[in-house]
PDB file of N, CA and C in Angstrom:
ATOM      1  N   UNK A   1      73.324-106.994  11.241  1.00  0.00           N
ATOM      2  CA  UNK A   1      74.421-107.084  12.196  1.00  0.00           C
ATOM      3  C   UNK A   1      74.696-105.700  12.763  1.00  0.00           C
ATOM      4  N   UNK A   2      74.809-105.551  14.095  1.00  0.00           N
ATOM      5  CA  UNK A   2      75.091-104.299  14.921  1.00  0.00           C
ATOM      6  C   UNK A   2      77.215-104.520  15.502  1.00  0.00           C
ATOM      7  N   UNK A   3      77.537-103.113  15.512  1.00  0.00           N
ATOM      8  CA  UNK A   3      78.743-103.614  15.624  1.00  0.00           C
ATOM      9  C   UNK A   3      78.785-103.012  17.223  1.00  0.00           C
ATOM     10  N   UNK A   4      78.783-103.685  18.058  1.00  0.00           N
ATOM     11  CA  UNK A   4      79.163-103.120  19.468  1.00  0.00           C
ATOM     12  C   UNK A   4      80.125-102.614  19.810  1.00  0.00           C
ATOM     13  N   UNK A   5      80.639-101.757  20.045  1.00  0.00           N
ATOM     14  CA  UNK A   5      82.168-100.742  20.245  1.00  0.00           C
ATOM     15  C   UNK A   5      82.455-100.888  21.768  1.00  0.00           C
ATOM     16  N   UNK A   6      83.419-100.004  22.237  1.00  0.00           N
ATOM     17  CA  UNK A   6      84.111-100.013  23.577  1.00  0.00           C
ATOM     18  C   UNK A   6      83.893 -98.888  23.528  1.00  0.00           C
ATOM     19  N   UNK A   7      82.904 -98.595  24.693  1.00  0.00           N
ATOM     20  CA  UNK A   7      82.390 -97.343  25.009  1.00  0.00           C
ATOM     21  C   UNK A   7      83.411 -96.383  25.590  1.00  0.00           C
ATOM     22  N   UNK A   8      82.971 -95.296  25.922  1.00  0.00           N
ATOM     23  CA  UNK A   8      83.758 -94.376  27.185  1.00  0.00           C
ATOM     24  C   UNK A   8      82.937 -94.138  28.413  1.00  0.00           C
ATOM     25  N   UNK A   9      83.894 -94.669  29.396  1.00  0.00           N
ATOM     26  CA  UNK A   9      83.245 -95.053  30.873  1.00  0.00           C
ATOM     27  C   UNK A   9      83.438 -93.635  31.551  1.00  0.00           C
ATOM     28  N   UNK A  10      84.475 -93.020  31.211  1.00  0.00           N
ATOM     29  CA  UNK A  10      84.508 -91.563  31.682  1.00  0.00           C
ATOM     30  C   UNK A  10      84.996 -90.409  30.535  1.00  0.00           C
ATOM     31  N   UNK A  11      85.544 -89.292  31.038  1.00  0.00           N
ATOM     32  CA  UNK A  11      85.649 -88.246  30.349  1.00  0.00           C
ATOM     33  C   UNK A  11      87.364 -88.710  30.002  1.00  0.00           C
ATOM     34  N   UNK A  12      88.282 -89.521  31.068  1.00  0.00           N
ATOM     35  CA  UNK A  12      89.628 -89.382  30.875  1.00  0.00           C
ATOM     36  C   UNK A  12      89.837 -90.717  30.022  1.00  0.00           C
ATOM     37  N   UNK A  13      88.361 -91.842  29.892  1.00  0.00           N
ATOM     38  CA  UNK A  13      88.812 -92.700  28.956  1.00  0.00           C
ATOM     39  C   UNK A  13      89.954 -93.076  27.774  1.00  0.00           C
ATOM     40  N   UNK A  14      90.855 -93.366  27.868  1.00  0.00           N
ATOM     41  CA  UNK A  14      90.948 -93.627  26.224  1.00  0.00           C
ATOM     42  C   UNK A  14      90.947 -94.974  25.603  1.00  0.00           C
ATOM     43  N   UNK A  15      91.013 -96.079  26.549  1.00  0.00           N
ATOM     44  CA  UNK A  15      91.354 -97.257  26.321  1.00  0.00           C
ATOM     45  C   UNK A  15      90.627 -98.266  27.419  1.00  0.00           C
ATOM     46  N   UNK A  16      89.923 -98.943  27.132  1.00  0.00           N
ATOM     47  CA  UNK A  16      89.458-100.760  28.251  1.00  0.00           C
ATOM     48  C   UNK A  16      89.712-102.058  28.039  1.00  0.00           C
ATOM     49  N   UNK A  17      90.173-102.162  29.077  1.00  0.00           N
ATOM     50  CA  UNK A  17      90.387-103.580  28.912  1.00  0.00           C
ATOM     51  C   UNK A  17      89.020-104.879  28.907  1.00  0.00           C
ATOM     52  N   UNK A  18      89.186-105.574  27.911  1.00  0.00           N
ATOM     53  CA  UNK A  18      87.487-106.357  28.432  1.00  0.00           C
ATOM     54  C   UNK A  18      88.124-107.619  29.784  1.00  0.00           C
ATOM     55  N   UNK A  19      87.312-107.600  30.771  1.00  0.00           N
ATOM     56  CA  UNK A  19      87.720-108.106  32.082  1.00  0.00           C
ATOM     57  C   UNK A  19      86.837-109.845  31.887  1.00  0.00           C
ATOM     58  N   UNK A  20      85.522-109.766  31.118  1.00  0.00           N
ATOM     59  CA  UNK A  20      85.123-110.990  31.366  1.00  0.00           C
ATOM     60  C   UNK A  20      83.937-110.879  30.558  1.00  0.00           C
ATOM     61  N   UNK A  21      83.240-111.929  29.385  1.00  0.00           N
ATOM     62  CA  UNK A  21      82.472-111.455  28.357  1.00  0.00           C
ATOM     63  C   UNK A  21      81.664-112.479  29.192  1.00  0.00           C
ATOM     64  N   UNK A  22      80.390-112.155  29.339  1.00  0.00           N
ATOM     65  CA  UNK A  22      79.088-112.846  30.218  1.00  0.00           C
ATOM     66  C   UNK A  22      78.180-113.351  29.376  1.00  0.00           C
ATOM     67  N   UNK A  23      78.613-113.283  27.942  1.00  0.00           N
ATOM     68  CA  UNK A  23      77.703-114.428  26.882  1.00  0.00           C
ATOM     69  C   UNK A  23      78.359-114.839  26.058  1.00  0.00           C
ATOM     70  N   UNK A  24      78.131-116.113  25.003  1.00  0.00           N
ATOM     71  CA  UNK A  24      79.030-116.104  24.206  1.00  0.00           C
ATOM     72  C   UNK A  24      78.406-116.154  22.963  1.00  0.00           C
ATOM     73  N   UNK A  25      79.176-116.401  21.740  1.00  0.00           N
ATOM     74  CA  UNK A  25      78.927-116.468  20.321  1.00  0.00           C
ATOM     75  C   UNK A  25      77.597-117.584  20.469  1.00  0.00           C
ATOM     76  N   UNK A  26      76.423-116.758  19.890  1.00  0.00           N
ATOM     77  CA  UNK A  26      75.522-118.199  19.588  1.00  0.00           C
ATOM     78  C   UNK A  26      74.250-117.549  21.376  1.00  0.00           C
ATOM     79  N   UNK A  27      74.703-116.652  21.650  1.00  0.00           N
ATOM     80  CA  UNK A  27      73.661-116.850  22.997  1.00  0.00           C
ATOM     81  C   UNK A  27      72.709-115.620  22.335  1.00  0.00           C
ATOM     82  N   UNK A  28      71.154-115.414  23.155  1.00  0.00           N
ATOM     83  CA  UNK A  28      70.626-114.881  22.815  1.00  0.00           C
ATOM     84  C   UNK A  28      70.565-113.334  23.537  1.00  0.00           C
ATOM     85  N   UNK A  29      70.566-112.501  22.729  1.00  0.00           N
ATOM     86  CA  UNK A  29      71.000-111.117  23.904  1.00  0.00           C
ATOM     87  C   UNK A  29      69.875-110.331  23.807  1.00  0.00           C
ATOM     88  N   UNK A  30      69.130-109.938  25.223  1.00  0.00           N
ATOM     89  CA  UNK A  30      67.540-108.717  25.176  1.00  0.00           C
ATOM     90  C   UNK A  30      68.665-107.322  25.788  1.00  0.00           C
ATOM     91  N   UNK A  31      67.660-106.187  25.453  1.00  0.00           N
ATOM     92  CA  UNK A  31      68.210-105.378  26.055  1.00  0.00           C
ATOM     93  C   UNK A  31      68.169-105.003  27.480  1.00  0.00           C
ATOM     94  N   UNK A  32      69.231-104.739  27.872  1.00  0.00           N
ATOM     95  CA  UNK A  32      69.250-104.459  29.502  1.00  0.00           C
ATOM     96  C   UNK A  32      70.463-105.978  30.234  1.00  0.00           C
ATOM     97  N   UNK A  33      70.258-107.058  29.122  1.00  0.00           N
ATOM     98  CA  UNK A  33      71.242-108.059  29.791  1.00  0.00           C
ATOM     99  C   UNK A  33      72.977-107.102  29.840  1.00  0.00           C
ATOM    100  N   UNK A  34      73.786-108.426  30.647  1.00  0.00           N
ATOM    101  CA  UNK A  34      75.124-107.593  30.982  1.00  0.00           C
ATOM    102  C   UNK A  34      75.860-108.962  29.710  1.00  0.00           C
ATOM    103  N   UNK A  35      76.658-107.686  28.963  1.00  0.00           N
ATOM    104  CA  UNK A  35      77.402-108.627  27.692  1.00  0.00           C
ATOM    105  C   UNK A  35      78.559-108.651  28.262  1.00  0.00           C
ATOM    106  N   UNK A  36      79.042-107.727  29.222  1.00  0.00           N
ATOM    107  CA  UNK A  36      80.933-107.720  29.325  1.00  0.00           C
ATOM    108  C   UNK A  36      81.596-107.081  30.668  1.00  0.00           C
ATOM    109  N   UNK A  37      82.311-107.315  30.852  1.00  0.00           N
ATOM    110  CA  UNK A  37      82.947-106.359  32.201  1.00  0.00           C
ATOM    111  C   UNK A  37      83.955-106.038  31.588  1.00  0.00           C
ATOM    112  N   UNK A  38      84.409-104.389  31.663  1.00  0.00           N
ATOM    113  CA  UNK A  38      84.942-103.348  31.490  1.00  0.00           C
ATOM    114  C   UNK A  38      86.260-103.099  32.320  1.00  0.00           C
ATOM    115  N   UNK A  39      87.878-103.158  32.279  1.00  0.00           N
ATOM    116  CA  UNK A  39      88.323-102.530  33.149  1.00  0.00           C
ATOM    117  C   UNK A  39      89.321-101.059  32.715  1.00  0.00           C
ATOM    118  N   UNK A  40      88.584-100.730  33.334  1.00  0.00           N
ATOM    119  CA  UNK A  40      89.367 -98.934  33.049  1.00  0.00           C
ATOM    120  C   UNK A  40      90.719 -98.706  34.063  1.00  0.00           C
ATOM    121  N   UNK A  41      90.905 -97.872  33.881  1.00  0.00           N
ATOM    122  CA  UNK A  41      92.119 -97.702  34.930  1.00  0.00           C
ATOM    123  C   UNK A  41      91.590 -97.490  36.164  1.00  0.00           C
ATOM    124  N   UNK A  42      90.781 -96.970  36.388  1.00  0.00           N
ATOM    125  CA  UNK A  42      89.887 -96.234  37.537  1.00  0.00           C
ATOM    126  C   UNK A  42      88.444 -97.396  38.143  1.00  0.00           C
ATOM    127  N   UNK A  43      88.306 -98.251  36.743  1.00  0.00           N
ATOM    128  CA  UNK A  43      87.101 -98.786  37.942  1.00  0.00           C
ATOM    129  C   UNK A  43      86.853-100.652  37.240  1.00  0.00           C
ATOM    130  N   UNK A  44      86.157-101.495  37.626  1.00  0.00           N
ATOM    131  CA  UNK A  44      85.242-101.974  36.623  1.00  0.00           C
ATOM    132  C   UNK A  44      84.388-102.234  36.702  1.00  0.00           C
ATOM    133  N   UNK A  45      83.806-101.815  35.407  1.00  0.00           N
ATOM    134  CA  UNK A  45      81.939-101.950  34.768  1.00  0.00           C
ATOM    135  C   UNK A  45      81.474-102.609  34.024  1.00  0.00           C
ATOM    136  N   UNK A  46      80.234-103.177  34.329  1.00  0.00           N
ATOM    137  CA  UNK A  46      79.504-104.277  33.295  1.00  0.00           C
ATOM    138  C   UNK A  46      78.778-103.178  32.659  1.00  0.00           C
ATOM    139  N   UNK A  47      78.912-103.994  31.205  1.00  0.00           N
ATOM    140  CA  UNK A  47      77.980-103.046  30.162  1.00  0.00           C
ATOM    141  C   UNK A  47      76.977-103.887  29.415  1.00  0.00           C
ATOM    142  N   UNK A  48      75.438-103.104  29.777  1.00  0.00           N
ATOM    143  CA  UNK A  48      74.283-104.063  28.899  1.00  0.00           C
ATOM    144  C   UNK A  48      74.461-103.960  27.337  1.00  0.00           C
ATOM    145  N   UNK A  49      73.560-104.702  27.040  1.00  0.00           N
ATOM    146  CA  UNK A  49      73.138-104.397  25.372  1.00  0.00           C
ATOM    147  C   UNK A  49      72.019-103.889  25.564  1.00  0.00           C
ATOM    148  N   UNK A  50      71.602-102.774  24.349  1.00  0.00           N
ATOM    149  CA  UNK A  50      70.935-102.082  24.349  1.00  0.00           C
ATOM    150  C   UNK A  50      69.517-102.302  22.974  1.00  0.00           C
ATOM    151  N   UNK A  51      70.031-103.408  22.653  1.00  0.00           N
ATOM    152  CA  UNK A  51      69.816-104.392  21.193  1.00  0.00           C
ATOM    153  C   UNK A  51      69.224-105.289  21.609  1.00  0.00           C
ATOM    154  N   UNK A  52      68.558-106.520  20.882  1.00  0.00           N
ATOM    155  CA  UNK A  52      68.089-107.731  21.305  1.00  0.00           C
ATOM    156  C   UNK A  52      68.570-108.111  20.022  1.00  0.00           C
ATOM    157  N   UNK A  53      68.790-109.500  20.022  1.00  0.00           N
ATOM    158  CA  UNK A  53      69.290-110.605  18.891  1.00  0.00           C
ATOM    159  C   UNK A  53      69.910-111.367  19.673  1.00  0.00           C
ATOM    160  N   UNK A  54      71.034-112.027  18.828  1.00  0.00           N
ATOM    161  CA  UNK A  54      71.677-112.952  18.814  1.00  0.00           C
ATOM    162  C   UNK A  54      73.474-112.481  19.021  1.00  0.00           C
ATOM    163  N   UNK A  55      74.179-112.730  19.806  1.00  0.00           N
ATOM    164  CA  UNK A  55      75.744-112.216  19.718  1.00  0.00           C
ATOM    165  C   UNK A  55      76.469-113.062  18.850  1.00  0.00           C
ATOM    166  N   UNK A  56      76.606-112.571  17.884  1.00  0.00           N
ATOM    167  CA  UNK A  56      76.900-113.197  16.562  1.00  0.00           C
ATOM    168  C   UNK A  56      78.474-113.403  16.809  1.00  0.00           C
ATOM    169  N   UNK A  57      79.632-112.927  17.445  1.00  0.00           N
ATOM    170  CA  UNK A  57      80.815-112.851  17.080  1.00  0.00           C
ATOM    171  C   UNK A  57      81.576-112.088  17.821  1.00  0.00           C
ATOM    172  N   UNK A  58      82.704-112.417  18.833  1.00  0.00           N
ATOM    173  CA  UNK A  58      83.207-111.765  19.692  1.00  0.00           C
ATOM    174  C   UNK A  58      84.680-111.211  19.217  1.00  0.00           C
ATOM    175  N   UNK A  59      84.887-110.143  19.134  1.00  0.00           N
ATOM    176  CA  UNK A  59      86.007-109.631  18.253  1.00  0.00           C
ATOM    177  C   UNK A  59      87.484-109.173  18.902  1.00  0.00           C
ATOM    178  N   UNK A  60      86.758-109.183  20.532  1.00  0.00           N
ATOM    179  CA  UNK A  60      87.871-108.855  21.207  1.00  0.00           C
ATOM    180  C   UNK A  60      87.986-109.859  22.619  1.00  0.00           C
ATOM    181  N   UNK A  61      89.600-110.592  22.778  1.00  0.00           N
ATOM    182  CA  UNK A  61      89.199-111.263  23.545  1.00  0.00           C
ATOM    183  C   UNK A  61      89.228-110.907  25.160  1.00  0.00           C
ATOM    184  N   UNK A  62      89.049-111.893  26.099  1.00  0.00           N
ATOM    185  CA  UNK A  62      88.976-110.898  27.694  1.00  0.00           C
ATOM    186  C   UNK A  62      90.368-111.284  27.339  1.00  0.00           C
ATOM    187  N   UNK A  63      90.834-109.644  28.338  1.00  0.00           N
ATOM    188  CA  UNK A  63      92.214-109.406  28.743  1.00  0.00           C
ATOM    189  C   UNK A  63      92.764-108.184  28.076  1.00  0.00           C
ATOM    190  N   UNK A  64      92.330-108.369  26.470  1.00  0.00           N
ATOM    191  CA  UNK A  64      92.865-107.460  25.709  1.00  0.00           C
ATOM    192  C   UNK A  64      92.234-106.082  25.889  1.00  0.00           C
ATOM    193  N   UNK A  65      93.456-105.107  25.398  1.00  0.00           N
ATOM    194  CA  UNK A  65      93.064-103.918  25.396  1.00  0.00           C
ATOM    195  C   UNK A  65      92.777-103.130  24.346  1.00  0.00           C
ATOM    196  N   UNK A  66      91.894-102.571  24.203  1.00  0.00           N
ATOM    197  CA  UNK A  66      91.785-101.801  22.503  1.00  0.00           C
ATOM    198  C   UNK A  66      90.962-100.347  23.095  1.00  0.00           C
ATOM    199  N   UNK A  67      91.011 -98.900  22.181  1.00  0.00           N
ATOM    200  CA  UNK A  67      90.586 -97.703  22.111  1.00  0.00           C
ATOM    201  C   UNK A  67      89.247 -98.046  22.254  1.00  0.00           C
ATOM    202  N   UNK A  68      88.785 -96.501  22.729  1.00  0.00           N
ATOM    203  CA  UNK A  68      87.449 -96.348  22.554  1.00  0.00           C
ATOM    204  C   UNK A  68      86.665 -96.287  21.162  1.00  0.00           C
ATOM    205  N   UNK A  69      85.525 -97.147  20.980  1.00  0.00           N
ATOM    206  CA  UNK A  69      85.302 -97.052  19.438  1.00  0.00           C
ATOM    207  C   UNK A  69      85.478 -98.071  18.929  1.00  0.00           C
ATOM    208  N   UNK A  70      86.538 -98.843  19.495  1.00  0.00           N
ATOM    209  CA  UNK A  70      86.765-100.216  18.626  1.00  0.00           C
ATOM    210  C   UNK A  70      85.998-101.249  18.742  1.00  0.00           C
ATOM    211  N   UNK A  71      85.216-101.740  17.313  1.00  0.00           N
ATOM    212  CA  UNK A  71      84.461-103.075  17.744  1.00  0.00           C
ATOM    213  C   UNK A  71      84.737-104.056  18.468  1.00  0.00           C
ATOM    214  N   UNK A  72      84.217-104.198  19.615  1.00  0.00           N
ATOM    215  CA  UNK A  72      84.669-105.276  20.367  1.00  0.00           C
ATOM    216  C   UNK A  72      83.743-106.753  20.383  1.00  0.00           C
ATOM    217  N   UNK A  73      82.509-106.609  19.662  1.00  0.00           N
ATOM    218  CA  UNK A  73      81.581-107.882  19.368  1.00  0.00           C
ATOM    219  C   UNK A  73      80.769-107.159  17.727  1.00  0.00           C
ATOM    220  N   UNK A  74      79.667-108.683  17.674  1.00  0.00           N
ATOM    221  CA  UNK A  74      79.051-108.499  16.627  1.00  0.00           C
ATOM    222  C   UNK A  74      77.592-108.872  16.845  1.00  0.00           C
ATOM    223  N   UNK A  75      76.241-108.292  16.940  1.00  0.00           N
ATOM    224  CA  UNK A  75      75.503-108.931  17.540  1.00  0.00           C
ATOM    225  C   UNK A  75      74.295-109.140  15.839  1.00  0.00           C
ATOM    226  N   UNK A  76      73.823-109.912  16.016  1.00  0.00           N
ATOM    227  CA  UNK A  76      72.685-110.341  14.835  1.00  0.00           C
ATOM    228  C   UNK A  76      71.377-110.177  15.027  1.00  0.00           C
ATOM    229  N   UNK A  77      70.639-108.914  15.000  1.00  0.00           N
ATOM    230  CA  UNK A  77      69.365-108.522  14.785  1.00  0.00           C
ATOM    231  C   UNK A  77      68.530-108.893  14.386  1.00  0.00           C
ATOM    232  N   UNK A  78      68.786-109.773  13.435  1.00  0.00           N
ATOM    233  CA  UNK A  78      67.891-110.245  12.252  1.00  0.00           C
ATOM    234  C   UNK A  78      67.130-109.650  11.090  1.00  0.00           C
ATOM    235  N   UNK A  79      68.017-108.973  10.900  1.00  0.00           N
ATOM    236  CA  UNK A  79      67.674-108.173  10.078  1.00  0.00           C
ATOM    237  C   UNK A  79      68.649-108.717   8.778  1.00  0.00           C
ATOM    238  N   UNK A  80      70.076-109.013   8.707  1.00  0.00           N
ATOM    239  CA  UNK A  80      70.148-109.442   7.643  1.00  0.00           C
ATOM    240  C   UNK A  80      71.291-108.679   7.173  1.00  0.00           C
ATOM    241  N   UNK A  81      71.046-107.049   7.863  1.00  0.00           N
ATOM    242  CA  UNK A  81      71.929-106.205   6.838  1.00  0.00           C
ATOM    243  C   UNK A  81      72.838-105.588   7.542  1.00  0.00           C
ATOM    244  N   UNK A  82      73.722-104.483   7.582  1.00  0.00           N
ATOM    245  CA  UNK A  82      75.019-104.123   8.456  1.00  0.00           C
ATOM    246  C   UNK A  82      73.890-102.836   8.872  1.00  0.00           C
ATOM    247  N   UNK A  83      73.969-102.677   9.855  1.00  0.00           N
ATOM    248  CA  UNK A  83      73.425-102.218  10.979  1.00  0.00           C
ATOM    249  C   UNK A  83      74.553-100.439  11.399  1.00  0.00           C
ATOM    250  N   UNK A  84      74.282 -99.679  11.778  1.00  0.00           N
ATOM    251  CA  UNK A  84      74.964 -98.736  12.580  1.00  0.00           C
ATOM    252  C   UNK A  84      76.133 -99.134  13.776  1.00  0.00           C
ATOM    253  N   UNK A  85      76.876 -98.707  13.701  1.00  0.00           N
ATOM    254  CA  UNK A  85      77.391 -99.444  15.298  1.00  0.00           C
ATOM    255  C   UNK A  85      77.058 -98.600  16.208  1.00  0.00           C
ATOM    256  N   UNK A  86      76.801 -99.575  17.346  1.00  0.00           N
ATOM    257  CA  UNK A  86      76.631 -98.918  19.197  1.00  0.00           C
ATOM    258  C   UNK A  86      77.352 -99.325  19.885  1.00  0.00           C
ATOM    259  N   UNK A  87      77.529 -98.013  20.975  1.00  0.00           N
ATOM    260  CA  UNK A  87      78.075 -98.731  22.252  1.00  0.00           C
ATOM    261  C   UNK A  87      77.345 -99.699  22.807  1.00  0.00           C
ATOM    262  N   UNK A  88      78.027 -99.995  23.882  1.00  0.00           N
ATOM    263  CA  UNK A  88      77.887-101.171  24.943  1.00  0.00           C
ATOM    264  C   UNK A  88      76.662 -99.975  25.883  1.00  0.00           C
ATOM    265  N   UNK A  89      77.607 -98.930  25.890  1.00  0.00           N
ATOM    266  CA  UNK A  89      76.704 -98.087  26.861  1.00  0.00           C
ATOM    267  C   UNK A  89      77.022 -96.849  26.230  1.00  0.00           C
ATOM    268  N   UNK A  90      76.171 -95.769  25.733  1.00  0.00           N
ATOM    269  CA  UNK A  90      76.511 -94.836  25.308  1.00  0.00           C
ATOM    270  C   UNK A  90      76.494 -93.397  26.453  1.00  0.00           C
ATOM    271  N   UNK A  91      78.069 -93.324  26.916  1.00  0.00           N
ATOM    272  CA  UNK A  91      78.651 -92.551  27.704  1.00  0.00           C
ATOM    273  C   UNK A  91      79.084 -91.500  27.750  1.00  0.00           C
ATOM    274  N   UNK A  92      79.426 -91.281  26.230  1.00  0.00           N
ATOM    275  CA  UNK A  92      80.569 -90.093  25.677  1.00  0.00           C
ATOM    276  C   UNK A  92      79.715 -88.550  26.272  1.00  0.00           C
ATOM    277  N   UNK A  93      80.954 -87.745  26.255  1.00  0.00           N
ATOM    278  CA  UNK A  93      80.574 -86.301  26.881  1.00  0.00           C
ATOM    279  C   UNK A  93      80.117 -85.886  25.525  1.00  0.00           C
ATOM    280  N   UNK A  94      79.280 -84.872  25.445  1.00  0.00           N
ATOM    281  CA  UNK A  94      78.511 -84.557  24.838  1.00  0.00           C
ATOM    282  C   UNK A  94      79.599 -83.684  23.627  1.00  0.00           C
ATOM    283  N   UNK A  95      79.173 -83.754  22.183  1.00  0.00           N
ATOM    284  CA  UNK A  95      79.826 -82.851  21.556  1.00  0.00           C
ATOM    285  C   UNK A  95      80.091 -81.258  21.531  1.00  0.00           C
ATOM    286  N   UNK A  96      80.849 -80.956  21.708  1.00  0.00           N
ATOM    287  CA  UNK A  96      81.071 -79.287  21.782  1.00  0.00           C
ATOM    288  C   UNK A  96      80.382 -78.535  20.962  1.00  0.00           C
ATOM    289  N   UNK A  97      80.090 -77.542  21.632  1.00  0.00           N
ATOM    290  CA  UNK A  97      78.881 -76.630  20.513  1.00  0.00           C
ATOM    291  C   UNK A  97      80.039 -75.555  19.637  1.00  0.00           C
ATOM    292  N   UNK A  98      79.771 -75.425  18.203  1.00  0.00           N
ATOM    293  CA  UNK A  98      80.285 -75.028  17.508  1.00  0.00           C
ATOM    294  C   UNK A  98      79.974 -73.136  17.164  1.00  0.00           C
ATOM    295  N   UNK A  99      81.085 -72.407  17.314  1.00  0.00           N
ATOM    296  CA  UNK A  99      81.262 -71.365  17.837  1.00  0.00           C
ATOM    297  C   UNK A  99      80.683 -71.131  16.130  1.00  0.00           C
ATOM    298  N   UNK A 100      79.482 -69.770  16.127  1.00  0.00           N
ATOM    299  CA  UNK A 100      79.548 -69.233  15.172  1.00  0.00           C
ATOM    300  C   UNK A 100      79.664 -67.280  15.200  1.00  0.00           C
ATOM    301  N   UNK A 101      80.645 -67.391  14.041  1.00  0.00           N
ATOM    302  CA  UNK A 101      81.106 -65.975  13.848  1.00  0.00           C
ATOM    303  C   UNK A 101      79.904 -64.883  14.285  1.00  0.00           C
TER     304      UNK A 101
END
């Protein structure tokens, strides 16, 4: 199982609303299909999967709003076992380089 999160669509992200989920529990997902529409304050975006399986479990429903990070589905690999979580789309600004003395 892969845990799909709520990406960051920009740098001022902090929060999306899901606008409209384009598969449901039980459908089969390749990568590059569109799983969800996104609404930010600023825009909205469909986000692929980047995974292939099965969308095992939708955790967030359309309308609602939740942080960046938060699982918003569950998809089934077949693999069996708990998986890493991913974004929908992996967006985030890059981590800051760490100042050494």
């Amino acid at each position: 199982m892969i845990d799909i999160l709520m990406p960051r669509l920009s740098d001022t992200m902090t929060e999306g609303a899901i606008a409209a989920w384009h598969k449901k529990p039980g459908d089969a997902v390749a990568p590059g299909d569109v799983l969800v529409e996104i609404e930010t304050d600023k825009a909205l975006m469909e986000q692929e999967a980047y995974e292939a399986g099965v969308l095992a479990e939708i955790l967030v429903a359309e309308g609602e709003n939740v942080a960046i990070g938060t699982p918003i589905a569950r998809l089934d690999d077949g693999s069996g076992e708990e998986a890493p979580a991913v974004a929908a789309a992996s967006t985030s600004a890059p981590a800051p380089a760490s100042a050494s003395p």
